[in-house]
Protein backbone atom coordinates (compact mmCIF):
# COMPACT_ATOMS: atom_id res chain seq x y z
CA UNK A 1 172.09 208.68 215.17
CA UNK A 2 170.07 211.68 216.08
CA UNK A 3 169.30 214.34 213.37
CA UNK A 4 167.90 217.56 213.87
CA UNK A 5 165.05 219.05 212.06
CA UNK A 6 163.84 222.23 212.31
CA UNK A 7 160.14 223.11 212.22
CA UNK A 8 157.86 225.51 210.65
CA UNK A 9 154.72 227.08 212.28
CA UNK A 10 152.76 228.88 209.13
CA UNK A 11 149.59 230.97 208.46
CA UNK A 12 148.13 231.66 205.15
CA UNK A 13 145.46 232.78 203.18
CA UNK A 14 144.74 233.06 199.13
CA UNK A 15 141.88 234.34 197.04
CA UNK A 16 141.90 235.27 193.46
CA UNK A 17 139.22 238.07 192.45
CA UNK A 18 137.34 238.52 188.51
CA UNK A 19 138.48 242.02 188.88
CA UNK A 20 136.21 244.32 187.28
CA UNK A 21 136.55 244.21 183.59
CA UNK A 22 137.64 240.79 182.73
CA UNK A 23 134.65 237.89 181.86
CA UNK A 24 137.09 234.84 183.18
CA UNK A 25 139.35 234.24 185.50
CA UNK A 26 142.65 233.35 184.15
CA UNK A 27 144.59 233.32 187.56
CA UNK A 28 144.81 230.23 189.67
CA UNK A 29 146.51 229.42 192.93
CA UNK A 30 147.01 226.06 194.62
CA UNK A 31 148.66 224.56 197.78
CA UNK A 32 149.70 222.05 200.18
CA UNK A 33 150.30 223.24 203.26
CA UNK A 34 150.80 219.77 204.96
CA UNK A 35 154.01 220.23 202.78
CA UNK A 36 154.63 224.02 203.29
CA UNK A 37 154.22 224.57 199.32
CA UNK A 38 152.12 227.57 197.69
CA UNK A 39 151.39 227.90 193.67
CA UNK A 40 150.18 231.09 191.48
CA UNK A 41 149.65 231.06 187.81
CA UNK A 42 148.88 234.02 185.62
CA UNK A 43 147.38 232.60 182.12
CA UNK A 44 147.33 233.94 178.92
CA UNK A 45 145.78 233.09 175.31
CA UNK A 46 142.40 233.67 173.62
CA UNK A 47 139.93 231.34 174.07
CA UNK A 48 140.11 230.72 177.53
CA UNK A 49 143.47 228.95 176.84
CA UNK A 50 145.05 230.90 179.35
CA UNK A 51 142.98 229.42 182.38
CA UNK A 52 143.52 226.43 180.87
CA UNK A 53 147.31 226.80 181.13
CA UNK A 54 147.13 227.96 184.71
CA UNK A 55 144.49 225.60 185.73
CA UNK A 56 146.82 222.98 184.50
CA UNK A 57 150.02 224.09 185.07
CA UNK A 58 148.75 224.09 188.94
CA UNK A 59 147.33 220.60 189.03
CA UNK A 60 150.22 219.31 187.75
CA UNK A 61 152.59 220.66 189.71
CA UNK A 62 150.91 220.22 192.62
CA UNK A 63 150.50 215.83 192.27
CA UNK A 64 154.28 215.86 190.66
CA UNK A 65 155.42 217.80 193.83
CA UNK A 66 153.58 215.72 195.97
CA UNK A 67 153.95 212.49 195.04
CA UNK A 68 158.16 213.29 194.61
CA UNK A 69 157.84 213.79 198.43
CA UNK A 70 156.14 211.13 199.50
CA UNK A 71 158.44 209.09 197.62
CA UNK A 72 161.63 210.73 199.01
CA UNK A 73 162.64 211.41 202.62
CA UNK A 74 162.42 215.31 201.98
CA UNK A 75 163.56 216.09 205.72
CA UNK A 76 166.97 214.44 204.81
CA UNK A 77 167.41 216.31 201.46
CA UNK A 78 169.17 219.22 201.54
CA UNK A 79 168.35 223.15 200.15
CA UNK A 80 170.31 222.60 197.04
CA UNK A 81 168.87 219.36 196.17
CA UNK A 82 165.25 220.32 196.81
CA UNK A 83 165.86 223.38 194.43
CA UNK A 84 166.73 220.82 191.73
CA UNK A 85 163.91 218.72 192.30
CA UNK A 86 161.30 221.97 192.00
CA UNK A 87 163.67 223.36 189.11
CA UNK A 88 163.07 220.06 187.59
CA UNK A 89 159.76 219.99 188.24
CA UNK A 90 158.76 223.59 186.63
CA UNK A 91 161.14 221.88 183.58
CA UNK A 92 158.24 219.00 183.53
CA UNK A 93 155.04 220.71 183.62
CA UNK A 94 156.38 223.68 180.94
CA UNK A 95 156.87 220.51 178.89
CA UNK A 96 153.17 219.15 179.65
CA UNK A 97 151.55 222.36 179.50
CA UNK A 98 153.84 222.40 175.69
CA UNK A 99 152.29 218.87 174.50
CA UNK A 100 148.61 219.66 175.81
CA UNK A 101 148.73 223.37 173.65
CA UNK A 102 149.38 221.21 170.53
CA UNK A 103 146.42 219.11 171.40
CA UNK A 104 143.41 221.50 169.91
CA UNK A 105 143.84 224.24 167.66
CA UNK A 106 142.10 226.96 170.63
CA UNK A 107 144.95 225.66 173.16
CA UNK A 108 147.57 226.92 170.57
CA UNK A 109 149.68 229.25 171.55
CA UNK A 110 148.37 229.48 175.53
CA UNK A 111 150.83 229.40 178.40
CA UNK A 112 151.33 230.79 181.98
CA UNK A 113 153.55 232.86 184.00
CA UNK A 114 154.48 230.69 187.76
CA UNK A 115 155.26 231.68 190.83
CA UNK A 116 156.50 228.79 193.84
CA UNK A 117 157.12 229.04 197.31
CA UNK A 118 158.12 226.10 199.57
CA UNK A 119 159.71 226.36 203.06
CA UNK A 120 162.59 223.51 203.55
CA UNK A 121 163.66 223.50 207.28
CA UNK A 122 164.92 227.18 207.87
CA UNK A 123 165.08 228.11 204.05
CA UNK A 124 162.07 229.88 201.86
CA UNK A 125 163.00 228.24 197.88
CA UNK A 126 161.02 230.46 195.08
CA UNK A 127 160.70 229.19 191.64
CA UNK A 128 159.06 231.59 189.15
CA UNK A 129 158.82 231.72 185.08
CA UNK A 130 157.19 235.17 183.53
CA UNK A 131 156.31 238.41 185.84
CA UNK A 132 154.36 237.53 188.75
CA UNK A 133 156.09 238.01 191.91
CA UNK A 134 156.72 237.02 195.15
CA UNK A 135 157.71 239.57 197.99
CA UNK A 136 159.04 239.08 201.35
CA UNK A 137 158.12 241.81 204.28
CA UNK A 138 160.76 241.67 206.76
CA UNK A 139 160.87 243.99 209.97
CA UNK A 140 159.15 246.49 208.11
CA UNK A 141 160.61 246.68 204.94
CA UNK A 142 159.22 245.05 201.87
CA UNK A 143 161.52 242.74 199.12
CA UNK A 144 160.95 241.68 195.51
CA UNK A 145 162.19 237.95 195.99
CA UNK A 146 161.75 237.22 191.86
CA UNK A 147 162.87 239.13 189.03
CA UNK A 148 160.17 239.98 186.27
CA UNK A 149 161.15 237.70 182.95
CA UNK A 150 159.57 240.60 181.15
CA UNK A 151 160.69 243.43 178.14
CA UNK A 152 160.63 245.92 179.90
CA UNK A 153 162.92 244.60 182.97
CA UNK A 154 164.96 243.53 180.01
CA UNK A 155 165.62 246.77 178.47
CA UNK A 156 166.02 248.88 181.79
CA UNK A 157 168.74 246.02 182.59
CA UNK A 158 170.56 247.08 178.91
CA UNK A 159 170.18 250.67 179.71
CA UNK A 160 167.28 251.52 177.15
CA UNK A 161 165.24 253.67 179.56
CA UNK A 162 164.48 255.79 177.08
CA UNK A 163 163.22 253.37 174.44
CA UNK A 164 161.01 251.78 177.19
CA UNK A 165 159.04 254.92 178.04
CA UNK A 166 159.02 255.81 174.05
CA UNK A 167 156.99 252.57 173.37
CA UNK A 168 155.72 251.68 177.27
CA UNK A 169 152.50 250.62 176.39
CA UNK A 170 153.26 248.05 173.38
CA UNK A 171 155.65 246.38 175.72
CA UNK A 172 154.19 246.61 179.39
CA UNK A 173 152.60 243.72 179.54
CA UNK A 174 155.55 241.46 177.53
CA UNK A 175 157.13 238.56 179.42
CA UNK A 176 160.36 237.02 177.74
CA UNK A 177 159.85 233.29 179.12
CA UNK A 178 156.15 231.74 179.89
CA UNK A 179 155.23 227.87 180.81
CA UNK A 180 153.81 226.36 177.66
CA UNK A 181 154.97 228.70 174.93
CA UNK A 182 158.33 226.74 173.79
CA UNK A 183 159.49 223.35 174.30
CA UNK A 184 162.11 224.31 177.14
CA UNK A 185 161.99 226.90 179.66
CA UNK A 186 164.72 227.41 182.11
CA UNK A 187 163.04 228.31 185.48
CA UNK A 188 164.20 230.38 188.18
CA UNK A 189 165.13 229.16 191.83
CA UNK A 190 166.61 230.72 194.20
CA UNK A 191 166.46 230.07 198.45
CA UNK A 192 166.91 232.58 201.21
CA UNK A 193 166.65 231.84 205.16
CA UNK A 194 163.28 231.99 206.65
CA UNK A 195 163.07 234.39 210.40
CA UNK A 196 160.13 234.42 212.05
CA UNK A 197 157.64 237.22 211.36
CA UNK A 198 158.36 237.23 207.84
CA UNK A 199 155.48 237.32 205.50
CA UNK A 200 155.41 236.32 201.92
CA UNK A 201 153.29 237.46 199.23
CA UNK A 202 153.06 235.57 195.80
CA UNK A 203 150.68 237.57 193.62
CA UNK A 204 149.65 238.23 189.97
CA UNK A 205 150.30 241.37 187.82
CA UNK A 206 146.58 242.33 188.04
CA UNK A 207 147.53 243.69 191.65
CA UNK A 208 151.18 244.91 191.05
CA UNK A 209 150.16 247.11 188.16
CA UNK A 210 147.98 249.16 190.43
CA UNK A 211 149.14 248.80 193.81
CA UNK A 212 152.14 250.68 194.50
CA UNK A 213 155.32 248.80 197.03
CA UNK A 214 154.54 251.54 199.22
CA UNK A 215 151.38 250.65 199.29
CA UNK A 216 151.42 246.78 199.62
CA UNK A 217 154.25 247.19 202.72
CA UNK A 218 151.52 249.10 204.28
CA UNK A 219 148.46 246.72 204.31
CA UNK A 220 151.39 243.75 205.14
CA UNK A 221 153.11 245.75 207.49
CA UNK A 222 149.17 246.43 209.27
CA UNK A 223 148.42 244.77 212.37
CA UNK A 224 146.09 242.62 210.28
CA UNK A 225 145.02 238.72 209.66
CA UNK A 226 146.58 237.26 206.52
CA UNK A 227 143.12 237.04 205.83
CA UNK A 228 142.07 240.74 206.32
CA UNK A 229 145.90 241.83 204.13
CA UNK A 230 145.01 239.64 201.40
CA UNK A 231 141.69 241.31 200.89
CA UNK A 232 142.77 244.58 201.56
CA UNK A 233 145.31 244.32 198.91
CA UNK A 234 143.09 242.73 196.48
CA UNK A 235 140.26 245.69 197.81
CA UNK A 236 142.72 248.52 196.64
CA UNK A 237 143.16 246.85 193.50
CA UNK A 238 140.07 247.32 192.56
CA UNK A 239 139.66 250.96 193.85
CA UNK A 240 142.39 251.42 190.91
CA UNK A 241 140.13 250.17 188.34
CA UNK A 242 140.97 246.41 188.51
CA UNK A 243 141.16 246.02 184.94
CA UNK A 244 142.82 242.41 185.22
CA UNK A 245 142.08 239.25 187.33
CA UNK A 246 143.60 240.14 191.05
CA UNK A 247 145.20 237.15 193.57
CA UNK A 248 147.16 237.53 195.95
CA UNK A 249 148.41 234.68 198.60
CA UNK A 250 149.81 235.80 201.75
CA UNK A 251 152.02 233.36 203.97
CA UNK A 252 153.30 234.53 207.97
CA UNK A 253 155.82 232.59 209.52
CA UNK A 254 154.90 232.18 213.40
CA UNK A 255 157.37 230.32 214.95
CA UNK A 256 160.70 228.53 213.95
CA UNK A 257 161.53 225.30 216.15
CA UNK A 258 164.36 222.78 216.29
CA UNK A 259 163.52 219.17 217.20
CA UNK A 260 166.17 216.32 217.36
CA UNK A 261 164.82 212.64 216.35
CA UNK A 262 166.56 209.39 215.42
């Protein structure tokens, strides 16, 4: 029997900055490229919970993911069922990240917002929880991939523009599900087909509150390294005051090949 598999030439590049008024760094980004998967996590909580929620959040996804491939035949599953295996996944390490908060009275309370890429054959699958973001740049024009889990997408969706604007800055900065804050958190996945070219950002709300779309579809759509975008973007960041940790990960799909093997 001969199966065909297509494969994935990628380039990437991450870096999370301090920004310029923060004392940690509660961001954290991981990946395994041998496996075509990228991580971001945005923590929160006093204490230096947060980084602890990202930091673990990360390291846990990263050896679950990992060791569920190695274990399965990933090129023979399909899109659908590797969705389920990262939706279950995110399901797993919300209810790690749950336990560990309960385990010392400063981790109480902490939690992170995720962001997940991983390319399957021909297919980009995103799972996210909270508001930071992935975006896909595609023949100039730059998409939001994830939808914010966040108040204030939440009241624009039930019309209450109005409201939002009245009380913008007590609910800015609100996200409506986290990893780690309740016992269940219902993640969301989603796939779309991969053409080559494309370029994927996964970054945190420290450069989204600044940086304008306009803006960021500029420095991806530059004739740039992923290297030289991600700083750039990180760069302008802090031109607008970088008031929060900044990190940005930035992947470019080169080439898309089919090979046939038994």
């Amino acid at each position: 029997m001969v199966l065909r598999q297509m494969l994935i030439q990628l380039a990437s590049y991450g870096l999370s900055d301090l920004g310029l008024v923060r004392k940690n760094n509660e961001d954290v980004w991981g990946s395994l490229p041998q496996y075509h998967l990228w991580i971001l996590a945005d923590g929160m909580g006093g204490h230096q919970a947060g980084e602890v929620a990202a930091r673990e959040t990360s390291l846990f996804l990263l050896t679950y993911i990992r060791q569920a491939f190695e274990k399965e035949k990933i090129e023979l599953m399909t899109v659908e069922e590797v969705k389920e295996l990262i939706r279950l996944a995110i399901i797993e390490v919300n209810h790690f990240v749950y336990q560990l908060s309960h385990t010392h009275e400063l981790l109480r309370g902490m939690g992170t917002t995720l962001v997940l890429v991983y390319f399957h054959e021909d297919s980009c699958i995103v799972g996210h929880v909270g508001d930071s973001r992935v975006y896909r740049q595609r023949a100039g024009k730059l998409e939001q991939l994830t939808t914010d889990h966040s108040l204030v997408k939440q009241l624009l969706e039930q019309g209450k523009k109005s409201l939002w604007h009245a009380e913008e800055a007590s609910v800015k900065n609100v996200i409506t599900r986290a990893i780690g804050t309740e016992p269940f958190v219902e993640p969301s996945v989603e796939s779309a087909k991969v053409m080559e070219d494309d370029l994927y950002l996964l970054c945190s709300d420290g450069l989204t509150d600044l940086v304008a779309s306009d803006e960021i579809s500029r420095i991806l759509e530059a004739n740039l390294t992923v290297e030289e975008k991600v700083r750039s973007l990180i760069s302008s960041a802090k031109r607008k005051g970088g008031h929060d940790n900044i990190t940005a990960v930035c992947i470019e799909v080169q080439q898309i090949d089919d090979k046939d093997f038994n």
